[in-house]
Protein backbone atom coordinates (compact mmCIF):
# COMPACT_ATOMS: atom_id res chain seq x y z
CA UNK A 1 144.21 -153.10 -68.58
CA UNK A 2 142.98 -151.33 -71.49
CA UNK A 3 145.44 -149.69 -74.30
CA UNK A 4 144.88 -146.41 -75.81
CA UNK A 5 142.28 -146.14 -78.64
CA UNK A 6 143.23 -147.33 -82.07
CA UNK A 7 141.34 -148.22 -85.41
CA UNK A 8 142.04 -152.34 -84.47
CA UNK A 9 141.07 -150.95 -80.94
CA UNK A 10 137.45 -149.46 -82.08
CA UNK A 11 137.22 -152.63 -84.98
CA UNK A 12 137.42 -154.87 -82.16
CA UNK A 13 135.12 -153.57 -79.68
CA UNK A 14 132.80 -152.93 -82.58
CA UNK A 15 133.02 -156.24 -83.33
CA UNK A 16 132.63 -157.62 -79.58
CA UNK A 17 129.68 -156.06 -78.98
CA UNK A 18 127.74 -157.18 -82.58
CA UNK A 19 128.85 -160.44 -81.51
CA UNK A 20 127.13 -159.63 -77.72
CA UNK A 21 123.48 -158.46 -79.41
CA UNK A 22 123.42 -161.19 -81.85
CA UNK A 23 124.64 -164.31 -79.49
CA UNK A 24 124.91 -162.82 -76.32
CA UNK A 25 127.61 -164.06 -73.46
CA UNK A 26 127.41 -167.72 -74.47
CA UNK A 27 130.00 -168.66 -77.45
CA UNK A 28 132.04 -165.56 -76.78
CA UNK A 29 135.02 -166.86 -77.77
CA UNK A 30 138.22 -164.11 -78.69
CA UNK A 31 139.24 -166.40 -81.82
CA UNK A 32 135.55 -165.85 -82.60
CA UNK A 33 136.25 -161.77 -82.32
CA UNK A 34 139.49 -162.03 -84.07
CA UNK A 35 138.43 -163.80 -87.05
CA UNK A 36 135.30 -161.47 -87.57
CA UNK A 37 137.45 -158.39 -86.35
CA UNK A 38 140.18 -159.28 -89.49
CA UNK A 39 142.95 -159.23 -86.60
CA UNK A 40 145.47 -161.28 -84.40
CA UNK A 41 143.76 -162.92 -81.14
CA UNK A 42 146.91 -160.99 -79.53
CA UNK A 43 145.89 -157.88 -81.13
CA UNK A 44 142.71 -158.34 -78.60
CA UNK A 45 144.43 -159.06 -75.81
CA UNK A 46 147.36 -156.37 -76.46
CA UNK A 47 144.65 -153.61 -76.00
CA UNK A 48 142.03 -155.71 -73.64
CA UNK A 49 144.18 -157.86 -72.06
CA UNK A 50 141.39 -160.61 -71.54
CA UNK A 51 137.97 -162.22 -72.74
CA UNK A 52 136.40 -160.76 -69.71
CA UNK A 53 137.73 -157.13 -70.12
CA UNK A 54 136.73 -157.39 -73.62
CA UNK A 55 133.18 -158.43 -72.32
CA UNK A 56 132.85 -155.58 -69.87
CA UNK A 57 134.00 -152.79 -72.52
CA UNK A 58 131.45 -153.87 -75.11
CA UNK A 59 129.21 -154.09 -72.86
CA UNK A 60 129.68 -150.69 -71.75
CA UNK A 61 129.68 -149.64 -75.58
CA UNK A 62 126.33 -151.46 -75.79
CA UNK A 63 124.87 -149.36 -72.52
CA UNK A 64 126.04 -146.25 -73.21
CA UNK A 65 124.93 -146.62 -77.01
CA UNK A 66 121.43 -147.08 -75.28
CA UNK A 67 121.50 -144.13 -72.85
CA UNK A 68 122.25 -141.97 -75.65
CA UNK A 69 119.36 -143.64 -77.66
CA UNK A 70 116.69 -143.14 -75.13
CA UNK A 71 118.13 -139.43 -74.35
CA UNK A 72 117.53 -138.56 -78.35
CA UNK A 73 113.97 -140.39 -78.15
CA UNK A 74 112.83 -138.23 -75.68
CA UNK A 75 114.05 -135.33 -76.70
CA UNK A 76 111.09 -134.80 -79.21
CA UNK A 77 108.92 -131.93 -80.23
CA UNK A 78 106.11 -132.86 -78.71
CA UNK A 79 104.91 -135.33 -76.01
CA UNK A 80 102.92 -137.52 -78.95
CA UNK A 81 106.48 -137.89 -80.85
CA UNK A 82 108.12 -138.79 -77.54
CA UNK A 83 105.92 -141.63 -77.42
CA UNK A 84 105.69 -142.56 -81.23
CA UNK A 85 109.54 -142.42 -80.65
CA UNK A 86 109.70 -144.60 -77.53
CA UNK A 87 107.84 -147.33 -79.63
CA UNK A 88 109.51 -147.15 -82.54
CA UNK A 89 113.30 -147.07 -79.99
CA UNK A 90 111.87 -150.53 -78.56
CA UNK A 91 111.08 -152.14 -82.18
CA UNK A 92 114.90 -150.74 -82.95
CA UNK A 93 116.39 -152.34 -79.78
CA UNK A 94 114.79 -155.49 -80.71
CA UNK A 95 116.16 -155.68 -84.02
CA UNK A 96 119.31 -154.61 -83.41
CA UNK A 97 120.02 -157.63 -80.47
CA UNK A 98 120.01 -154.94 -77.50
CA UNK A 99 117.30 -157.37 -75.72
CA UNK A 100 118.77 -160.11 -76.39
CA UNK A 101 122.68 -158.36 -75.75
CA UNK A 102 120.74 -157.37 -72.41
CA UNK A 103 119.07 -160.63 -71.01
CA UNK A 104 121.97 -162.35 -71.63
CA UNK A 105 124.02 -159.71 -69.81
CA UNK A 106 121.55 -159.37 -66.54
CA UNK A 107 121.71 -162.91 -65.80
CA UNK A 108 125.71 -163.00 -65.92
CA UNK A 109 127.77 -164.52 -62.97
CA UNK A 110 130.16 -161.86 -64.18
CA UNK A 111 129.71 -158.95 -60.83
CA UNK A 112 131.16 -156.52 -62.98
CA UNK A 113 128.31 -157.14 -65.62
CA UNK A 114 125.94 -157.51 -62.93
CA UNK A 115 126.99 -154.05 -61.49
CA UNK A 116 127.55 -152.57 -65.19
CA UNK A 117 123.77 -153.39 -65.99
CA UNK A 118 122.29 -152.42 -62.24
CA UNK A 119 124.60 -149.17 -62.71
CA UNK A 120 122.57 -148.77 -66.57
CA UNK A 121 119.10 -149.50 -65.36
CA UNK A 122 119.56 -146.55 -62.65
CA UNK A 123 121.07 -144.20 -65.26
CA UNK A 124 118.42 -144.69 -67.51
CA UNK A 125 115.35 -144.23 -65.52
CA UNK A 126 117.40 -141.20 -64.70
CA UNK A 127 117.80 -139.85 -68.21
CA UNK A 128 113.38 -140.84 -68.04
CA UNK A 129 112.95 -138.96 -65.51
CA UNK A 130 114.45 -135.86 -67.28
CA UNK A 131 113.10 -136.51 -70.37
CA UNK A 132 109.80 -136.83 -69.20
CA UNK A 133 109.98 -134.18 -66.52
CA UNK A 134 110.94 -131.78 -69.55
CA UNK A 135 107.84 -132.82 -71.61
CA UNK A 136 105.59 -132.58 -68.66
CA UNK A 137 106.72 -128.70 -68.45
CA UNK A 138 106.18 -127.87 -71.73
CA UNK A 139 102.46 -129.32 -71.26
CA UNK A 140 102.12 -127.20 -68.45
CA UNK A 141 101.74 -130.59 -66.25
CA UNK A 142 103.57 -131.33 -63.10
CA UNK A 143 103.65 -135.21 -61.49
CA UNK A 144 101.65 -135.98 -58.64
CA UNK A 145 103.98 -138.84 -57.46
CA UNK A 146 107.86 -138.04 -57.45
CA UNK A 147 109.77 -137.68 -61.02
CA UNK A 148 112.27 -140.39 -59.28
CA UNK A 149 109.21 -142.69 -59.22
CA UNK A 150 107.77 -141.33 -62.52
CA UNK A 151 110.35 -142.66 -64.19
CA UNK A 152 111.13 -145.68 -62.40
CA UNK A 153 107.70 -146.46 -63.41
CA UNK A 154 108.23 -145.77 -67.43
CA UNK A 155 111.77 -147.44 -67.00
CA UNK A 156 110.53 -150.55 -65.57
CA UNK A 157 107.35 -150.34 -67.83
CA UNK A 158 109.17 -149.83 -71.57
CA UNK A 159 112.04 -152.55 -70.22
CA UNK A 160 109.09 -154.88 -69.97
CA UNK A 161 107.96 -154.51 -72.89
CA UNK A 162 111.52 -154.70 -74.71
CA UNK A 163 111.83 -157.92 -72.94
CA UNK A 164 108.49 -159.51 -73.94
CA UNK A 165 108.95 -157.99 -77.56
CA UNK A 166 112.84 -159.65 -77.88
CA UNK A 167 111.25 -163.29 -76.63
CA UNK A 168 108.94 -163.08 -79.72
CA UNK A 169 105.49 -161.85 -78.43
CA UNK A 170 104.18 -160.05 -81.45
CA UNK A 171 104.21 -156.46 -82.14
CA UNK A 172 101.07 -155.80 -82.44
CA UNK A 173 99.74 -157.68 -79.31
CA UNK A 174 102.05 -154.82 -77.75
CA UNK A 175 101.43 -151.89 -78.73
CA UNK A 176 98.28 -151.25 -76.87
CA UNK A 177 100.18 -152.16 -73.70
CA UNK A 178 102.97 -149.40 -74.29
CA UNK A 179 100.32 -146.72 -75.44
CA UNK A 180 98.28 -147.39 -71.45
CA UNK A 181 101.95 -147.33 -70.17
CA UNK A 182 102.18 -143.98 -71.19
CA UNK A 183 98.29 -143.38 -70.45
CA UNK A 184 99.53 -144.25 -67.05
CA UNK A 185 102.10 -142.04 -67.01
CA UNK A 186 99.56 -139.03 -67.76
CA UNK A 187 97.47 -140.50 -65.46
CA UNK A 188 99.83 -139.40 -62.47
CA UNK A 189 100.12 -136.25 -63.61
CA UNK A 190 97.70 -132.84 -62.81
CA UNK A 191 98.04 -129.32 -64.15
CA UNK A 192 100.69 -127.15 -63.17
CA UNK A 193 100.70 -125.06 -59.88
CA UNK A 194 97.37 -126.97 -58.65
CA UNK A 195 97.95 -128.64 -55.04
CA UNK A 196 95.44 -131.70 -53.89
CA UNK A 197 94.51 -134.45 -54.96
């Protein structure tokens, strides 16, 4: 059961979830946290009360830092930013461990990580679909499949590509692939108010 917030509190679960983007699940030890944390293994335990809870709220620090991520990227000026920004966002996720936080999390035995993850992935082809939806509008362009599928579509597309950029394929061998991602996108789009095909 988790303890109110505290300084040692926020230092810990800061601390839990570097350790998740740079190592991931594996070697997640709490003397591990404590000793990079500056504080007491029982100090972790007082306000997480195990490894596992520990796990799931960093990993829920790590998710929700993404959400809000992705909801800043594509809130942009202009449709061309949006996807400068969504590039850029994936380099940033790579660097920062979020891939590698992420893989390691997905393929977890843990259900409450499983469901944690599953529960992200919805929420942020959600938080897509709005984002999107809104840039579509101010283009005066309207999609011509469902904005639930729209941005399924981009969700599944730009997690792709974070996942092939945070197993080492190059940058540049990538880039091409997220700019037709989003040429796709347009693709399924048509102007405003126009019915048909």
């Amino acid at each position: 059961m988790s303890r109110p917030s505290s300084d040692a509190r926020d230092r810990v679960l800061t601390t839990a979830a570097r350790h998740l983007k740079r190592a991931g699940i594996s070697g997640f030890t709490l003397d591990e946290i404590a000793e990079e944390a500056g504080c007491a293994k029982g100090l972790i335990t007082y306000h997480f009360g195990s490894k596992d809870e520990l796990i799931h709220a960093a990993t829920e620090e790590i998710l929700r830092g993404n959400e809000t991520q992705w909801l800043t990227t594509l809130r942009a000026d202009s449709f061309e930013t949006a996807v400068r920004q969504t590039w850029q966002t994936l380099l940033a996720e790579v660097r920062d461990g979020y891939w590698r936080a992420w893989l390691s999390l997905a393929v977890s035995r843990d259900k409450v990580i499983v469901q944690l993850v599953s529960n992200h992935a919805a929420g942020l082809s959600e938080k897509l679909q709005a984002g999107i939806e809104s840039q579509f509008r101010t283009m005066g362009l309207e999609p011509t499949v469902t904005v639930a599928e729209l941005g399924q579509f981009l969700a599944v597309g730009l997690q792709g590509l974070g996942l092939q950029l945070a197993t080492g394929v190059k940058p540049e061998l990538l880039e091409g692939a997220h700019s037709a991602l989003w040429v796709a996108v347009l693709g399924m789009t048509r102007p405003a108010g126009r019915r048909g095909s």
